[in-house]
Protein backbone atom coordinates (compact mmCIF):
# COMPACT_ATOMS: atom_id res chain seq x y z
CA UNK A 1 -14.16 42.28 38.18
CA UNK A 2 -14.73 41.83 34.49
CA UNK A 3 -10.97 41.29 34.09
CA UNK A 4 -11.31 38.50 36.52
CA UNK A 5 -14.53 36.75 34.96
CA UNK A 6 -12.74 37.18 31.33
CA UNK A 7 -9.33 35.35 32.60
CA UNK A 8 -11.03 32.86 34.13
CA UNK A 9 -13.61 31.77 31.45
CA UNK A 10 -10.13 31.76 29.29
CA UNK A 11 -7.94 29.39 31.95
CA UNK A 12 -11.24 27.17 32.15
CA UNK A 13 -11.29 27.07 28.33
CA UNK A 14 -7.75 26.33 28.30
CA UNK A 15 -8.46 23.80 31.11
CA UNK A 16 -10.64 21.85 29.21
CA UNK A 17 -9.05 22.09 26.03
CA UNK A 18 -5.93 20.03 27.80
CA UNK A 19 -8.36 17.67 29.55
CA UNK A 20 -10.05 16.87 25.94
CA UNK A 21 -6.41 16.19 24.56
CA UNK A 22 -5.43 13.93 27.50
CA UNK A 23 -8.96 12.27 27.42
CA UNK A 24 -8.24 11.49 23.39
CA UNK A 25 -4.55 10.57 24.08
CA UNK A 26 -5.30 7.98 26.67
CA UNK A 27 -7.93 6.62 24.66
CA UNK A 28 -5.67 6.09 21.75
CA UNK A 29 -2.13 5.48 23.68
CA UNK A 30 -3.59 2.18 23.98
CA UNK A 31 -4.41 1.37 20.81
CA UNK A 32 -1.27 2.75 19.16
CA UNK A 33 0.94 0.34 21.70
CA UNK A 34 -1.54 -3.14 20.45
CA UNK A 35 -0.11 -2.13 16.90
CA UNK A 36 3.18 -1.51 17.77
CA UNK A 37 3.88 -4.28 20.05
CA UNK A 38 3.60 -7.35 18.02
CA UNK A 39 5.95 -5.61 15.32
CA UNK A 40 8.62 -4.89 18.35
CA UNK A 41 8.16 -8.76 19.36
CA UNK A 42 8.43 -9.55 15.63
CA UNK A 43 11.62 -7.72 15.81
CA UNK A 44 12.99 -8.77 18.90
CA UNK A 45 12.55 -12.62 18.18
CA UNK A 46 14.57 -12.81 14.81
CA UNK A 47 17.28 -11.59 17.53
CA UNK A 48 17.26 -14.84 19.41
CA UNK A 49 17.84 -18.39 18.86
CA UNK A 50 15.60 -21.16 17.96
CA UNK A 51 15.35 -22.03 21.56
CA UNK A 52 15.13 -18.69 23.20
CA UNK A 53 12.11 -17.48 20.92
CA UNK A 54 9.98 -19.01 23.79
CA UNK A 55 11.52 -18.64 26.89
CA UNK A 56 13.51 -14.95 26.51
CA UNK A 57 10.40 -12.85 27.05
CA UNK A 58 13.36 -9.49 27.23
CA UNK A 59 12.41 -7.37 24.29
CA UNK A 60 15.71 -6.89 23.87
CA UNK A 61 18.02 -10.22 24.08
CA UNK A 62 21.35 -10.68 26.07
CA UNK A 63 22.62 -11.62 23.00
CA UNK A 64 21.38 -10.64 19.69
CA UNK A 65 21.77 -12.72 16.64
CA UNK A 66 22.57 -10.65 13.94
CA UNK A 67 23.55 -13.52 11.29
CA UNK A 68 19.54 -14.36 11.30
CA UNK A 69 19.61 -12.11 9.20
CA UNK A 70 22.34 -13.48 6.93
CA UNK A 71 20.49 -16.77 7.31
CA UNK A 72 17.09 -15.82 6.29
CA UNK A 73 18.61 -13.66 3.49
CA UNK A 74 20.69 -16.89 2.23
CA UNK A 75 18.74 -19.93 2.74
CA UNK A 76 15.20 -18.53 1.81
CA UNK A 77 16.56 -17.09 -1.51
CA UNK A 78 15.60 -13.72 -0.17
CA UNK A 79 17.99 -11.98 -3.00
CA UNK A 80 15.63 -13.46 -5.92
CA UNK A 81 12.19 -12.95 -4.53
CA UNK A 82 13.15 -9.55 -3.20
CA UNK A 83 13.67 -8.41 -6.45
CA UNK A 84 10.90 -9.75 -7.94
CA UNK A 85 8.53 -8.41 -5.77
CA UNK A 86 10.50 -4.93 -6.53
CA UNK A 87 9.92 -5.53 -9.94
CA UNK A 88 6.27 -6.26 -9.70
CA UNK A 89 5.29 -3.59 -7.80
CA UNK A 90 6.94 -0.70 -9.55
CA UNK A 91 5.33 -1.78 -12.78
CA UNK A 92 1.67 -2.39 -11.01
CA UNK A 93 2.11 1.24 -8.66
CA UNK A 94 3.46 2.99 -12.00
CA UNK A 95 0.50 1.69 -14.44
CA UNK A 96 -2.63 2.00 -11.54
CA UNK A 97 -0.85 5.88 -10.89
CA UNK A 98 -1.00 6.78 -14.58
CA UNK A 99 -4.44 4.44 -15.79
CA UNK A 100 -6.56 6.26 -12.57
CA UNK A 101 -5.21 9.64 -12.88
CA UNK A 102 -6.09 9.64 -16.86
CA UNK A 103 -9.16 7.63 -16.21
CA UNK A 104 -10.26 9.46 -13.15
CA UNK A 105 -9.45 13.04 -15.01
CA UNK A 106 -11.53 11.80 -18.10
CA UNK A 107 -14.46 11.23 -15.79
CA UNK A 108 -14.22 14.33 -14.27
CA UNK A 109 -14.62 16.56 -16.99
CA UNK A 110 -15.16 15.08 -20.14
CA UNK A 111 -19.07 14.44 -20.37
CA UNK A 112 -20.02 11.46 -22.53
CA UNK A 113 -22.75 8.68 -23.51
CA UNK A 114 -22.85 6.35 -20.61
CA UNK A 115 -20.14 8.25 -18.37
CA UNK A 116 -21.91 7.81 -15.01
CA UNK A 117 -23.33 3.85 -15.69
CA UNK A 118 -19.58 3.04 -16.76
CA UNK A 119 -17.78 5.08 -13.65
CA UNK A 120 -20.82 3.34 -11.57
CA UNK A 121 -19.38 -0.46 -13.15
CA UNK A 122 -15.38 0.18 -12.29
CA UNK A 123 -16.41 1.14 -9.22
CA UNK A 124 -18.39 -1.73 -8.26
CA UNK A 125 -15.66 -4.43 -9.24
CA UNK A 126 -13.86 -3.16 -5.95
CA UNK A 127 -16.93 -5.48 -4.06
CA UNK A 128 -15.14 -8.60 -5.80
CA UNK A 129 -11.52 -9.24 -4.86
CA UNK A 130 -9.15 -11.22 -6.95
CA UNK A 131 -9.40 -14.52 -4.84
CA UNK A 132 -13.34 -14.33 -5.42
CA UNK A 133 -12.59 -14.40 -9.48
CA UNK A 134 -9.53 -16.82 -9.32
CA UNK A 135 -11.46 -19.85 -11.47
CA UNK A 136 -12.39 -17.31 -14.04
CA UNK A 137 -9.14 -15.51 -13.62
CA UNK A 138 -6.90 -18.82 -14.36
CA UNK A 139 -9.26 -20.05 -17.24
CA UNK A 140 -8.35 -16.32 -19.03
CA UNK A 141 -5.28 -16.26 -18.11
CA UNK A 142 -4.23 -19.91 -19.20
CA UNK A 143 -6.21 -19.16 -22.82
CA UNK A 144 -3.99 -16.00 -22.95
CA UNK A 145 -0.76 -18.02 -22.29
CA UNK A 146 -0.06 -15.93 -19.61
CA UNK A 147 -0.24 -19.09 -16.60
CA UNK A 148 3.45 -20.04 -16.19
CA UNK A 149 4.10 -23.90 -17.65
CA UNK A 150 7.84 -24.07 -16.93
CA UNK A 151 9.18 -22.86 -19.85
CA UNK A 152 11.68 -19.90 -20.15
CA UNK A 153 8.81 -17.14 -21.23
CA UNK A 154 8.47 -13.78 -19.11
CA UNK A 155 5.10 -13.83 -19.79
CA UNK A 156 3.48 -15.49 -16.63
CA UNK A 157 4.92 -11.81 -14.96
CA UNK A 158 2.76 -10.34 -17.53
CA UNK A 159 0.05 -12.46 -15.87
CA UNK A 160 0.66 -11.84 -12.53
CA UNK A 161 0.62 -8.20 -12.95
CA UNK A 162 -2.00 -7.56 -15.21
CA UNK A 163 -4.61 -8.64 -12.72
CA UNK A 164 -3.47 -6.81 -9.98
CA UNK A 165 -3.71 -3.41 -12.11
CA UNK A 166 -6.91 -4.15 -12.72
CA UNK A 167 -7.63 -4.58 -9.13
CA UNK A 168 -6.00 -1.70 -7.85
CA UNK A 169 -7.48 0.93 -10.95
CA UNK A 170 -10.67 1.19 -9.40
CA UNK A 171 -9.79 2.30 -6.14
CA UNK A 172 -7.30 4.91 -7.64
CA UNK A 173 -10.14 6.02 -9.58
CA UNK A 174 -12.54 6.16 -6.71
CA UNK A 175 -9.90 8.62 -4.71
CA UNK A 176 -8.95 10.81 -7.90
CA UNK A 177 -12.24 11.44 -9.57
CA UNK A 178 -13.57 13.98 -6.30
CA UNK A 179 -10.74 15.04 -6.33
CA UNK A 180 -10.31 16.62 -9.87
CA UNK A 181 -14.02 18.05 -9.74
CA UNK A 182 -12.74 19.87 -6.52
CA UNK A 183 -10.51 21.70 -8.80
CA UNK A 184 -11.62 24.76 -10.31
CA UNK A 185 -11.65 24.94 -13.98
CA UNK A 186 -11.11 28.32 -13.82
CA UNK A 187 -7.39 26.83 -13.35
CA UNK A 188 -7.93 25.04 -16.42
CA UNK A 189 -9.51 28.27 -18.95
CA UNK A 190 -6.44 29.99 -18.08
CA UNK A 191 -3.73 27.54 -19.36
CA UNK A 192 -6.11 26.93 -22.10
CA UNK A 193 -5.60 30.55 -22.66
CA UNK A 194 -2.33 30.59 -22.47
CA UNK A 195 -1.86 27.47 -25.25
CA UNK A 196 -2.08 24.23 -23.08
CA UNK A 197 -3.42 21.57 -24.58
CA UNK A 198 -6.08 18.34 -22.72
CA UNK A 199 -2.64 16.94 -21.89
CA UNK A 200 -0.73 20.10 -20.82
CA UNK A 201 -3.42 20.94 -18.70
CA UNK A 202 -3.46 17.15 -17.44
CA UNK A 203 0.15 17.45 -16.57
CA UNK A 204 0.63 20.75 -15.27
CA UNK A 205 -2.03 21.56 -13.35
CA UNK A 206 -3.80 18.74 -12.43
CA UNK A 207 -1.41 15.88 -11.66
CA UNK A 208 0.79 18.64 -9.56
CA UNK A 209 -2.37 19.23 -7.25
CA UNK A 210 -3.13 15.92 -7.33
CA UNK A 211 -0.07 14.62 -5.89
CA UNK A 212 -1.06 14.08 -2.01
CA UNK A 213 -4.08 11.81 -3.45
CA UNK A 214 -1.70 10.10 -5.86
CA UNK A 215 0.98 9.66 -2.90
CA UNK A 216 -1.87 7.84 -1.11
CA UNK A 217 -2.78 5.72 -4.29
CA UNK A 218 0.82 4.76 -4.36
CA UNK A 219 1.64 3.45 -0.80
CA UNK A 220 -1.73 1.41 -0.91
CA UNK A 221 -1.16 -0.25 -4.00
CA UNK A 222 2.87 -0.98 -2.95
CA UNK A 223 1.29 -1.97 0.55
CA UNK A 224 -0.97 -4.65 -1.68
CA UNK A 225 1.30 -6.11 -4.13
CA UNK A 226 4.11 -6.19 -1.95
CA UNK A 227 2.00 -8.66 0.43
CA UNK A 228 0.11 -10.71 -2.23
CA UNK A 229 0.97 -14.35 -2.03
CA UNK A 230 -1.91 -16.26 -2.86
CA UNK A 231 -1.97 -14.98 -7.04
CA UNK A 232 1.24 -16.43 -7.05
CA UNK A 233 0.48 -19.79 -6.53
CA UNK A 234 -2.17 -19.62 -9.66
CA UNK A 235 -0.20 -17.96 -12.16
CA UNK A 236 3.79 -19.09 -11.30
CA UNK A 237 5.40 -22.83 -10.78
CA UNK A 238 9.17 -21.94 -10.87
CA UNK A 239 10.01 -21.02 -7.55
CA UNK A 240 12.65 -18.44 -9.57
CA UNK A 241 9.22 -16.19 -10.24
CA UNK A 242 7.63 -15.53 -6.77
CA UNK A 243 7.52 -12.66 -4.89
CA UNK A 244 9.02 -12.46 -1.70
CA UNK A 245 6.51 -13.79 0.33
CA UNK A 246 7.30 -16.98 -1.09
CA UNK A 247 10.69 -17.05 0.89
CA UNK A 248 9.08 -16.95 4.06
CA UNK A 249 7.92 -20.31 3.48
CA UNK A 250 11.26 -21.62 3.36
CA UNK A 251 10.90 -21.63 7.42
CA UNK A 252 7.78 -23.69 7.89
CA UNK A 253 8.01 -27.51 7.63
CA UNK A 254 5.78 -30.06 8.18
CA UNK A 255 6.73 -30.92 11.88
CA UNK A 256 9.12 -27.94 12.66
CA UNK A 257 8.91 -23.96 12.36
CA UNK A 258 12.15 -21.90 12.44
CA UNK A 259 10.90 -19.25 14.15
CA UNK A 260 13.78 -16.87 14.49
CA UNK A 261 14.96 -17.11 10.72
CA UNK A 262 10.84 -16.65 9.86
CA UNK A 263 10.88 -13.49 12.03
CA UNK A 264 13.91 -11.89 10.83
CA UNK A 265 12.81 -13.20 7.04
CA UNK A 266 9.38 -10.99 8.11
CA UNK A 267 11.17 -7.96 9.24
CA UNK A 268 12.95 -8.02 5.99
CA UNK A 269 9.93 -7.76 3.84
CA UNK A 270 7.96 -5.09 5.59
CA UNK A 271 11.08 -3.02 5.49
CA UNK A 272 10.84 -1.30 1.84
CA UNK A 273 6.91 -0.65 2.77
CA UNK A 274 8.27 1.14 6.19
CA UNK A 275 10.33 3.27 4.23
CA UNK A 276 8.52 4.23 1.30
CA UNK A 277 5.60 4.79 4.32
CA UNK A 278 8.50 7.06 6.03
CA UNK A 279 9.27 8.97 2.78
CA UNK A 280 5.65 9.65 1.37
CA UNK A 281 4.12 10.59 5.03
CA UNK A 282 3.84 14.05 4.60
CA UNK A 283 2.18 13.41 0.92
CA UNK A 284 -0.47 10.46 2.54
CA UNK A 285 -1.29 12.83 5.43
CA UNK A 286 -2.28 15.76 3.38
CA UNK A 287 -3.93 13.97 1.07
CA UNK A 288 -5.90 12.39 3.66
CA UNK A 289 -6.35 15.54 4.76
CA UNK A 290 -7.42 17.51 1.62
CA UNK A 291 -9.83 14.66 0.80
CA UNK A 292 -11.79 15.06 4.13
CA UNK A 293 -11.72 18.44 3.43
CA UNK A 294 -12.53 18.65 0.01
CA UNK A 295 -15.49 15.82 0.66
């Protein structure tokens, strides 16, 4: 009789287990479908025509127009703006990476005059995004030279990136720091014994362990710079400068919107941020992960 009570407290244990996991999944089934669907009906109308956007409701049209595509790629200068957006964010992801992992390291466990009221400062300039500092922003940027008058100079990319590092180092900072003083420094004594230098310890032990939070500080930052549009406009006036977003503008006119060529030009720009999302997904989720653990 025992037996029997034992099994089943254990099958109504499982049984509620299962109902708890259905319960979650149909709360969040959904949600999940609201953010898929207007990606799959982004997707699905830079597959029709100008005149079936509106009135082919089939997620999948009879007759899919692949040379949207071509279109978009051709006509909204796609080739130059994709590139510079490339450009720009592989310089701003590989100086916010290195600037808050040295910065957020040095905060960790170097003790100094003023530490905590400076740490306390960087982090409070993530309360005032760039838009909010744009008069200041253009006044320092045009004494600097660095606000693009026309001339064959690279240095209004200089001033277009510089900003946005300084906008994204904060937040990198703000992820890293808890996570170094996680880290035992026991780790640290050892390859201090064994000859590592501040560096060698910096690079070899720290950054390795580090990497899931770094892999989130990455995709972020990519996921910001790739989509910024409105910094363009202050610092750039050749249309051979902007980022990508710029191209999608090619589409809207004053009295008519191409629709199809907008959504297909759309589906071409989030594609580098699905993929680099796809590659580093293992990286975000741990670090995710470890930081809700470690916090």
């Amino acid at each position: 009789m025992t037996g029997d009570d034992g099994r089943l407290t254990l099958l109504a244990q499982r049984a509620r287990r299962w109902l708890g996991y259905l319960g979650w999944h149909a709360l969040c089934l959904p949600i999940a479908l609201s953010c898929v669907f207007p990606l799959a009906w982004m997707a699905s109308s830079s597959l029709k025509t100008q005149r079936t956007v509106f009135s082919d409701f089939r997620l999948i049209p009879a007759s899919p127009q692949w040379s949207n595509y071509a279109e978009a790629w051709t006509r909204g200068h796609f080739g130059v703006y994709f590139f510079n957006s490339l450009g720009y964010t592989a310089a701003v992801v590989t100086c916010v990476v290195s600037l808050a992992a040295l910065a957020a390291y040095a905060f960790s466990r170097f003790t100094f005059k003023g530490s905590g009221l400076l740490y306390r400062v960087i982090l409070s300039t993530m309360l005032i995004p760039i838009p909010g500092a744009f008069v200041a922003l253009y006044i320092l940027l045009n004494q600097m030279g660095l606000i693009d008058q026309g001339g064959d100079t690279w240095l209004p990319r200089l001033g277009y990136v510089l900003p946005q590092i300084n906008a994204g180092l904060p937040f990198g900072i703000f992820i890293l720091k808890p996570f170094f003083d996680k880290i035992p420094k026991e780790l640290e004594e050892s390859a201090e014994v064994d000859g590592c230098g501040v560096l060698g310890v910096f690079w070899h032990i720290m950054l390795p362990l580090a990497r899931p939070a770094l892999g989130v500080i990455a995709l972020l930052t990519s996921l910001s710079v790739w989509n910024e549009f409105l910094l363009a406009y202050l610092v750039f006036s050749r249309p051979g400068l902007m980022p990508l977003q710029r191209g999608l503008m090619a589409f809207q006119g004053t009295h008519l919107t191409q629709y199809a060529l907008l959504s297909a030009g759309m589906v071409i720009s989030i594609l580098p941020i699905v993929v680099i999302y796809l590659l580093m997904q293992r990286n975000i989720i741990r670090g995710i992960t470890a930081g809700a653990l470690k916090g």
